[in-house]
C-alpha atoms as a PDB file:
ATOM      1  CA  UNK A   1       0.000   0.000   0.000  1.00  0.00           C
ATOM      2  CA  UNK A   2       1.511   3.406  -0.861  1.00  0.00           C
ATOM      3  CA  UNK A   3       0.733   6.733   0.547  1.00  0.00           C
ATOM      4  CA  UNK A   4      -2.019   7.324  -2.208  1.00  0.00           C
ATOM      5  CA  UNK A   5      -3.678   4.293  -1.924  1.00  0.00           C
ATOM      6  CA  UNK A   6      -6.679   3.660   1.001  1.00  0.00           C
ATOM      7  CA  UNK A   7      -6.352   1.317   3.330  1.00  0.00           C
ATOM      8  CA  UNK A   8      -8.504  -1.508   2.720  1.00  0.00           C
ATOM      9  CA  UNK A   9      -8.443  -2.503   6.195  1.00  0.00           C
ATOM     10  CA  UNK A  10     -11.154   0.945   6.679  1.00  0.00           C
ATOM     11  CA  UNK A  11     -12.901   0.504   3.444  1.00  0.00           C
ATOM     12  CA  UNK A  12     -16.101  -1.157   5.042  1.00  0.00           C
ATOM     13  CA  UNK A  13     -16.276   2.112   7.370  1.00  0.00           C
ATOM     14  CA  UNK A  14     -16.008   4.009   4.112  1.00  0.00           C
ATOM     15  CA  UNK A  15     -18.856   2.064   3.043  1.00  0.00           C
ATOM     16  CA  UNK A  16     -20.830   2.804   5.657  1.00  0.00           C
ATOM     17  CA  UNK A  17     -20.046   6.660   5.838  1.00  0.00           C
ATOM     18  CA  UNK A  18     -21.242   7.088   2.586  1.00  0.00           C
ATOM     19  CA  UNK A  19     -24.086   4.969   3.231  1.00  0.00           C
ATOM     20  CA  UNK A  20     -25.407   6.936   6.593  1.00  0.00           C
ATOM     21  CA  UNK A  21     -24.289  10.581   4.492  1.00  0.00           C
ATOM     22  CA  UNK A  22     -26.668   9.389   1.087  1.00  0.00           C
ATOM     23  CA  UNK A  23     -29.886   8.245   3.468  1.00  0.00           C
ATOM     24  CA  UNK A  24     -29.684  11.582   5.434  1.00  0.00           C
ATOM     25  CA  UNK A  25     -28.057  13.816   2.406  1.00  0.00           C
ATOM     26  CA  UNK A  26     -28.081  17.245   2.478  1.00  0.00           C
ATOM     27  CA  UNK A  27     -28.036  17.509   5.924  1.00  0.00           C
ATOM     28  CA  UNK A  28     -25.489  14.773   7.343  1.00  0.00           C
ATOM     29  CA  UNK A  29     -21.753  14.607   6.661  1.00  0.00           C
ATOM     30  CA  UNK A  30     -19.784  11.319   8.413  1.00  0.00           C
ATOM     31  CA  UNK A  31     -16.112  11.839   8.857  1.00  0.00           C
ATOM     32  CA  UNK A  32     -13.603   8.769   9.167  1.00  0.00           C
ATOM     33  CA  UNK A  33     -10.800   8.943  11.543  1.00  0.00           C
ATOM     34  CA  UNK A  34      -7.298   6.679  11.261  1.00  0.00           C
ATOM     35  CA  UNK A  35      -6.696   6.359  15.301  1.00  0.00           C
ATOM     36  CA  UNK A  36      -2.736   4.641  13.659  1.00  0.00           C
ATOM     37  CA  UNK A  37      -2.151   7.846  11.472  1.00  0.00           C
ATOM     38  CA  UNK A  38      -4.132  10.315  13.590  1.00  0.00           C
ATOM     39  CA  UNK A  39      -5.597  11.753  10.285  1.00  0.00           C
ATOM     40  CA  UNK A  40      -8.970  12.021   8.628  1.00  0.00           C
ATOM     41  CA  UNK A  41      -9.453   8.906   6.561  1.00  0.00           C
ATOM     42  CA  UNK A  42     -12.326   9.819   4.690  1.00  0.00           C
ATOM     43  CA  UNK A  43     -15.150  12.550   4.257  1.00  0.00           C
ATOM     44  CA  UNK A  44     -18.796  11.687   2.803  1.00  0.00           C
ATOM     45  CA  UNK A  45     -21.013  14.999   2.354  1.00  0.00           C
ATOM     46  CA  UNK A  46     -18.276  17.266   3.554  1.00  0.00           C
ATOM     47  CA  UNK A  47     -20.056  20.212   5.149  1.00  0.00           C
ATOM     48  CA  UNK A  48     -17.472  21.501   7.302  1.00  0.00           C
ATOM     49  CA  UNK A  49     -14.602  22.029   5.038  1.00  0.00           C
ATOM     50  CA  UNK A  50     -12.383  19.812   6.082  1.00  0.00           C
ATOM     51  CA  UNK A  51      -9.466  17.908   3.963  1.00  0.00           C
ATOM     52  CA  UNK A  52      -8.651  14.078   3.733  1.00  0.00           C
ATOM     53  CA  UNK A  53      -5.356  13.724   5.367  1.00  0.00           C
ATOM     54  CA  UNK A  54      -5.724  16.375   8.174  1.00  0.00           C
ATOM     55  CA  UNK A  55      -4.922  16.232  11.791  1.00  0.00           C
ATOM     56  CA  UNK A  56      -7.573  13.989  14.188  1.00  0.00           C
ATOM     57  CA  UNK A  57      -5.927  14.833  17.595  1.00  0.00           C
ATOM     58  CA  UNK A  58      -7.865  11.820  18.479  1.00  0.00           C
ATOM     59  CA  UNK A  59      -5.009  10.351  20.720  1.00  0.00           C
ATOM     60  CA  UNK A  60      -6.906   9.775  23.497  1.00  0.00           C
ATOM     61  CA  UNK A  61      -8.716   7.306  21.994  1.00  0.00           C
ATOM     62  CA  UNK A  62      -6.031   4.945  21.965  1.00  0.00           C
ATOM     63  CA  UNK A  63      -5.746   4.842  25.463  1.00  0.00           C
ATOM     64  CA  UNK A  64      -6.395   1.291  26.787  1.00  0.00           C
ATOM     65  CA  UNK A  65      -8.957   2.991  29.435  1.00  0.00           C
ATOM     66  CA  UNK A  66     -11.320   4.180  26.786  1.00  0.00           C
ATOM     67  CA  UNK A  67     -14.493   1.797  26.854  1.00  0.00           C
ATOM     68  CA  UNK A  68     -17.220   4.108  25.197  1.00  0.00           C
ATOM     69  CA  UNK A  69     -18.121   2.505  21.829  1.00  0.00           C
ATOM     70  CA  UNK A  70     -20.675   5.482  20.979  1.00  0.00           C
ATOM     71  CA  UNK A  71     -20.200   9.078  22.148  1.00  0.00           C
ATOM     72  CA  UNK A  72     -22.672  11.774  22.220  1.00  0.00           C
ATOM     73  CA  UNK A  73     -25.004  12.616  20.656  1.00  0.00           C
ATOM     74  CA  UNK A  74     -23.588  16.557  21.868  1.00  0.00           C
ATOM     75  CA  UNK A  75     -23.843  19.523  20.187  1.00  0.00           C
ATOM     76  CA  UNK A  76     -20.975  22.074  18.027  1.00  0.00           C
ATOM     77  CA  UNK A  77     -21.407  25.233  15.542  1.00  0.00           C
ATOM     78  CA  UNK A  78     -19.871  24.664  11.550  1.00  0.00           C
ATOM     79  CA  UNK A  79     -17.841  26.945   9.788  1.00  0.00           C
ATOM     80  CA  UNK A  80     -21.195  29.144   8.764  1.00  0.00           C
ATOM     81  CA  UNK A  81     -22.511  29.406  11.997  1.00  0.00           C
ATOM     82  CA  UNK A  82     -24.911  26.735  11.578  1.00  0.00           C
ATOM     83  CA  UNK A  83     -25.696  24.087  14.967  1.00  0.00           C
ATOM     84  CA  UNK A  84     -24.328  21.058  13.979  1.00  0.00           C
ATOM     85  CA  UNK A  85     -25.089  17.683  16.373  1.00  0.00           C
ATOM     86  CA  UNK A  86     -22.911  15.068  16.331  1.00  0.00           C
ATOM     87  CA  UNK A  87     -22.057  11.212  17.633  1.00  0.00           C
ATOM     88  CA  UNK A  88     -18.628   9.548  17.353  1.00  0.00           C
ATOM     89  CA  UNK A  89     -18.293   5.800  17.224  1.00  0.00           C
ATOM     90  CA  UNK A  90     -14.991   4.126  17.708  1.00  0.00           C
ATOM     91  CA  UNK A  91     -14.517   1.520  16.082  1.00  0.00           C
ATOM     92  CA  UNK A  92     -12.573  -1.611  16.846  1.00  0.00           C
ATOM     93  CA  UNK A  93     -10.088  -4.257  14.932  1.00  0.00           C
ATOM     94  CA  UNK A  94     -10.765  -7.861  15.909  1.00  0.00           C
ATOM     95  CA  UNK A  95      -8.584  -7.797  18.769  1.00  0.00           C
ATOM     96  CA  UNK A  96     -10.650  -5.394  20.197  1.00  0.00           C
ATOM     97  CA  UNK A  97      -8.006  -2.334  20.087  1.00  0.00           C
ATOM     98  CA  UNK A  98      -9.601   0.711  18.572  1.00  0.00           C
ATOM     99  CA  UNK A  99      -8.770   1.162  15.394  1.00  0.00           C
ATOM    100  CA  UNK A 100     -11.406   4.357  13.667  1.00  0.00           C
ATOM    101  CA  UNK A 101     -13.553   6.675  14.723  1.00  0.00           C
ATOM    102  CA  UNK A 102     -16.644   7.763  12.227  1.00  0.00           C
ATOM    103  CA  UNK A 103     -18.200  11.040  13.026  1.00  0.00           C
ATOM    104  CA  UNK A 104     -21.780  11.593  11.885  1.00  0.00           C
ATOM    105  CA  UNK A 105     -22.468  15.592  11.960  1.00  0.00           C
ATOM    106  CA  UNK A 106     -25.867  16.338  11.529  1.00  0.00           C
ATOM    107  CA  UNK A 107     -27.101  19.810  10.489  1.00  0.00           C
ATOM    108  CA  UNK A 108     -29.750  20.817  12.881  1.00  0.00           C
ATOM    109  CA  UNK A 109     -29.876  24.380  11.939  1.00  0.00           C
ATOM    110  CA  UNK A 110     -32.559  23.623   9.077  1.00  0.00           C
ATOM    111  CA  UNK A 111     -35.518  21.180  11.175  1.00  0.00           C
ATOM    112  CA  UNK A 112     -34.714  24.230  14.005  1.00  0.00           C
ATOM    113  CA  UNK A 113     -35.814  26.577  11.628  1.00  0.00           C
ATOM    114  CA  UNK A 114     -39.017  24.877  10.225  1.00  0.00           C
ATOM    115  CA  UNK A 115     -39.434  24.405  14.500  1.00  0.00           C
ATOM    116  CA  UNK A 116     -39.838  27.855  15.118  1.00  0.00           C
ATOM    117  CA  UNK A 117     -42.179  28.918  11.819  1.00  0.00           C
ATOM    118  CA  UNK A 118     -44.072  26.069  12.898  1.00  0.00           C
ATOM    119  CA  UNK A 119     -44.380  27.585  16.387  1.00  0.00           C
ATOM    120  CA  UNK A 120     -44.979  30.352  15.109  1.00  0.00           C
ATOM    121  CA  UNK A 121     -47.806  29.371  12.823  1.00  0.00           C
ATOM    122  CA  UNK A 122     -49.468  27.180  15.274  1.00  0.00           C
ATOM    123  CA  UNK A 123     -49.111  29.837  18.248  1.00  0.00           C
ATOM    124  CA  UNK A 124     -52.855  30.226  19.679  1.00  0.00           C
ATOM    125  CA  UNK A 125     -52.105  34.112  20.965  1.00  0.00           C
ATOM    126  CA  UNK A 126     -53.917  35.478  18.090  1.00  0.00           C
ATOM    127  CA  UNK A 127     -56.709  33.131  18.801  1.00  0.00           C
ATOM    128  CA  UNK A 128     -60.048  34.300  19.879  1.00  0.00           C
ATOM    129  CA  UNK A 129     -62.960  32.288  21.151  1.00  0.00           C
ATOM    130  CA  UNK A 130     -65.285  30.450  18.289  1.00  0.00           C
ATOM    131  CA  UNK A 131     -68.035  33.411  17.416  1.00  0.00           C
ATOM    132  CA  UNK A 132     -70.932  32.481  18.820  1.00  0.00           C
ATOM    133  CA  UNK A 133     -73.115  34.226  15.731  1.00  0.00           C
ATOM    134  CA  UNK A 134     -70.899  31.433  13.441  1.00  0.00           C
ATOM    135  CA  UNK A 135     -71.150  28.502  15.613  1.00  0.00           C
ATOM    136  CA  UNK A 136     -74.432  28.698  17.865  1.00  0.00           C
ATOM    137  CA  UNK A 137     -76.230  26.234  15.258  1.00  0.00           C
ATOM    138  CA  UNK A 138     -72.779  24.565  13.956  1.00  0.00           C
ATOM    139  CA  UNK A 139     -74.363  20.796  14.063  1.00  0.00           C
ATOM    140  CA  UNK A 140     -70.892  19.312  12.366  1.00  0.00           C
ATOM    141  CA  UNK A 141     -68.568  20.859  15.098  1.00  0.00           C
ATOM    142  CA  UNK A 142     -70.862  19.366  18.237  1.00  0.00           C
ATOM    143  CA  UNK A 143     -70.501  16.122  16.184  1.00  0.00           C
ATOM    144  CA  UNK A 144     -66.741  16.153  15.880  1.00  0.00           C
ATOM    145  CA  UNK A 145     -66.457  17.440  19.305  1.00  0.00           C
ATOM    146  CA  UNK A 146     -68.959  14.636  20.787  1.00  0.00           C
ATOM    147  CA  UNK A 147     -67.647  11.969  18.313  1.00  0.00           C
ATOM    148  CA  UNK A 148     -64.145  12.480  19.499  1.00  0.00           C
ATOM    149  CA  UNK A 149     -64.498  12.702  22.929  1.00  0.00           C
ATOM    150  CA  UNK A 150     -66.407   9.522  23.264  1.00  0.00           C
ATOM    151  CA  UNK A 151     -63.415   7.978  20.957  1.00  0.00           C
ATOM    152  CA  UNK A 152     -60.954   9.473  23.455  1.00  0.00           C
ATOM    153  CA  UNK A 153     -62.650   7.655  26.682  1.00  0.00           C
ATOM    154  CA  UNK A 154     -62.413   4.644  24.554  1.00  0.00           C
ATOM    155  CA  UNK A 155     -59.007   4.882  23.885  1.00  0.00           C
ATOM    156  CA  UNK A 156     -60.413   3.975  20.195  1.00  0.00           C
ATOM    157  CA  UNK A 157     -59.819   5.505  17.134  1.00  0.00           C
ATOM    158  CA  UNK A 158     -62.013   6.047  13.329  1.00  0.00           C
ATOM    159  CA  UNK A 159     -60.066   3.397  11.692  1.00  0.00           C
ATOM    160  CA  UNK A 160     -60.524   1.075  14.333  1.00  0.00           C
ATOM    161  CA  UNK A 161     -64.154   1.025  14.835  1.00  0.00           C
ATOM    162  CA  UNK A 162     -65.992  -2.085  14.391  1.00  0.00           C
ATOM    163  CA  UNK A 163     -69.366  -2.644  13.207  1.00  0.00           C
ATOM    164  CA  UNK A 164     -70.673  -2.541  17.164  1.00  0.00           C
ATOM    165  CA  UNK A 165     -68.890   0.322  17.961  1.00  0.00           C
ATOM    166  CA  UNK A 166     -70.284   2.429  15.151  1.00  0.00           C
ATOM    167  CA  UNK A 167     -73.437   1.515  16.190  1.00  0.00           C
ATOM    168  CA  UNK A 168     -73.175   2.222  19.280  1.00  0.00           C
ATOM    169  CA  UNK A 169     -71.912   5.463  18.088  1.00  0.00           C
ATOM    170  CA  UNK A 170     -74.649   6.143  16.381  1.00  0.00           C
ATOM    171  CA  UNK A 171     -77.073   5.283  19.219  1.00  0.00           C
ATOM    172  CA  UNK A 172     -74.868   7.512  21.742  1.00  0.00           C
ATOM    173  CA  UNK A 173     -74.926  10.853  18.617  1.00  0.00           C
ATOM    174  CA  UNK A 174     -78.551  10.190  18.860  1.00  0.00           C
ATOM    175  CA  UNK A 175     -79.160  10.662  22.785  1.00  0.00           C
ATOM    176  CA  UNK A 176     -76.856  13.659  22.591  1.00  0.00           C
ATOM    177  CA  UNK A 177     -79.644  15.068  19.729  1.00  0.00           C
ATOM    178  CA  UNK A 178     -76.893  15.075  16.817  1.00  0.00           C
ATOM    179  CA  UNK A 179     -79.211  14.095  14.162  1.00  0.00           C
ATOM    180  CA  UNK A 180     -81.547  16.973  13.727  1.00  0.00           C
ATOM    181  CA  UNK A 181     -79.264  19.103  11.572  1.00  0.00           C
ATOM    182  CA  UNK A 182     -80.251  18.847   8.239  1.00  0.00           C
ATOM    183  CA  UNK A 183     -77.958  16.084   6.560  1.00  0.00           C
ATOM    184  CA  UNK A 184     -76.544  14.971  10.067  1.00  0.00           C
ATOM    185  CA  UNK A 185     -77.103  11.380   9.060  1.00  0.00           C
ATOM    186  CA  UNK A 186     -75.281  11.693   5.926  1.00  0.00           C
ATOM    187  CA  UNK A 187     -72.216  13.279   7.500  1.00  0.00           C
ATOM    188  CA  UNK A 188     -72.135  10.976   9.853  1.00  0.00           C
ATOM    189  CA  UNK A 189     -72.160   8.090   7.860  1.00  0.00           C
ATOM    190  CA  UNK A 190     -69.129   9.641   5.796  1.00  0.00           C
ATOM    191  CA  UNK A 191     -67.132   9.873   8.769  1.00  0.00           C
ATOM    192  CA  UNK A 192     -68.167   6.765  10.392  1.00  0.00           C
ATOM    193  CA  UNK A 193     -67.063   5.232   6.806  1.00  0.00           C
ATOM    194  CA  UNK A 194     -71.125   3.569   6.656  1.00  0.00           C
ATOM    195  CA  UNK A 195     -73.540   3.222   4.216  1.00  0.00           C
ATOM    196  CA  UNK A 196     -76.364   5.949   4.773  1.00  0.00           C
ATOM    197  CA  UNK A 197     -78.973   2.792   4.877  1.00  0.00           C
ATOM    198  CA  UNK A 198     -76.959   1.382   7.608  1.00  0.00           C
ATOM    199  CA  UNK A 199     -77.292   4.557   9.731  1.00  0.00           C
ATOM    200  CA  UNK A 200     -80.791   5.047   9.068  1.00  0.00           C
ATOM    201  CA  UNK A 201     -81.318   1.300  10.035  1.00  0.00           C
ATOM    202  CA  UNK A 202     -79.719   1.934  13.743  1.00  0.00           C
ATOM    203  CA  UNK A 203     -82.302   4.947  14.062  1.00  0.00           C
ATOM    204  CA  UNK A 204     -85.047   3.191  13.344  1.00  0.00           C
ATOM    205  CA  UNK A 205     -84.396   0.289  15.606  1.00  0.00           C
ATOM    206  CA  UNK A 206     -84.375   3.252  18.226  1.00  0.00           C
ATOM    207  CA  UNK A 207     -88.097   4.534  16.913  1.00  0.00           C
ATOM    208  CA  UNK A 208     -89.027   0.641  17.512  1.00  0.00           C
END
């Protein structure tokens, strides 16, 4: 093997850095540490500007007291100011004497960002109660509300209804006088994922 050539004895880890840097790509870059040559190995995604062949200052790692086999997850800032998180994993020959160390350095800085505007969409201070001149006679919303709740005591949810608990749903939107809005049975029967007949047949029963 000469200077230029890898070694094949990391190639696998090479593998696998490019591997973990493609599934997460843009946003992860893996760096591959020689603990022998205390130099960087390999880089997949390079986001921090970093060269093949530069210092580790990893010697630490070699000391026989060093047990951890994954460290971190912990938190550093990139070239460009962006909050990078990262987890080191040292890596072992078959003797059990550390041999690597592959660094997987996430970029945060983007999900933070789409964290906040989120926040800041879904914030309820700009929120004001429903009108009551919009909702006094809103038949759908006392369904969802009622329909929900009862799922909620349950612990049930729409797509796991069976046939008895849909009519028993139906039976329990009745007592709570959810079918005289004006196309309450079909809108219930869309969201209860029944036939129309079906719902009409439970009411009936009830008339009987």
């Amino acid at each position: 093997m000469t200077a230029s050539q890898p070694d094949p004895a990391l190639e696998n880890f090479r593998t696998i850095a490019d591997a973990i840097a493609t599934l997460f790509y843009p946003h992860a870059e893996v760096v591959l540490h020689d603990l022998r040559t205390q130099k960087v190995d390999y880089i997949a995604n390079n986001l921090s500007k970093r060269e093949i062949g530069d210092d580790s200052s990893l010697e630490d790692m070699l000391s026989e007291d060093v047990s951890e086999r994954n460290i971190g997850p912990y938190e550093k800032l990139n070239w460009d100011g962006q909050k990078i998180r990262s987890l080191s994993s040292v890596l072992r020959d078959t003797n059990g004497h550390p041999l690597a160390v592959l660094c997987i350095n996430l970029n945060i800085s983007l999900f933070e960002n789409a964290k906040a505007a989120l926040d800041l969409f879904l914030s309820p201070g700009k929120l004001i109660p429903q009108p009551d001149s919009l909702f006094r006679d809103d038949w759908q919303e006392r369904i969802n509300t009622f329909l929900h709740a009862w799922m909620r005591e349950r612990q049930l949810s729409l797509n796991l209804l069976t046939r008895d608990h849909k009519r028993e749903l139906v039976l329990a939107l009745h007592a709570e006088g959810a079918f005289k809005g004006k196309s309450a049975s079909n809108y219930v029967a869309n969201v209860l994922n029944m036939g129309r007949a079906t719902v009409y047949k439970h009411l009936k029963e009830l008339k009987g």
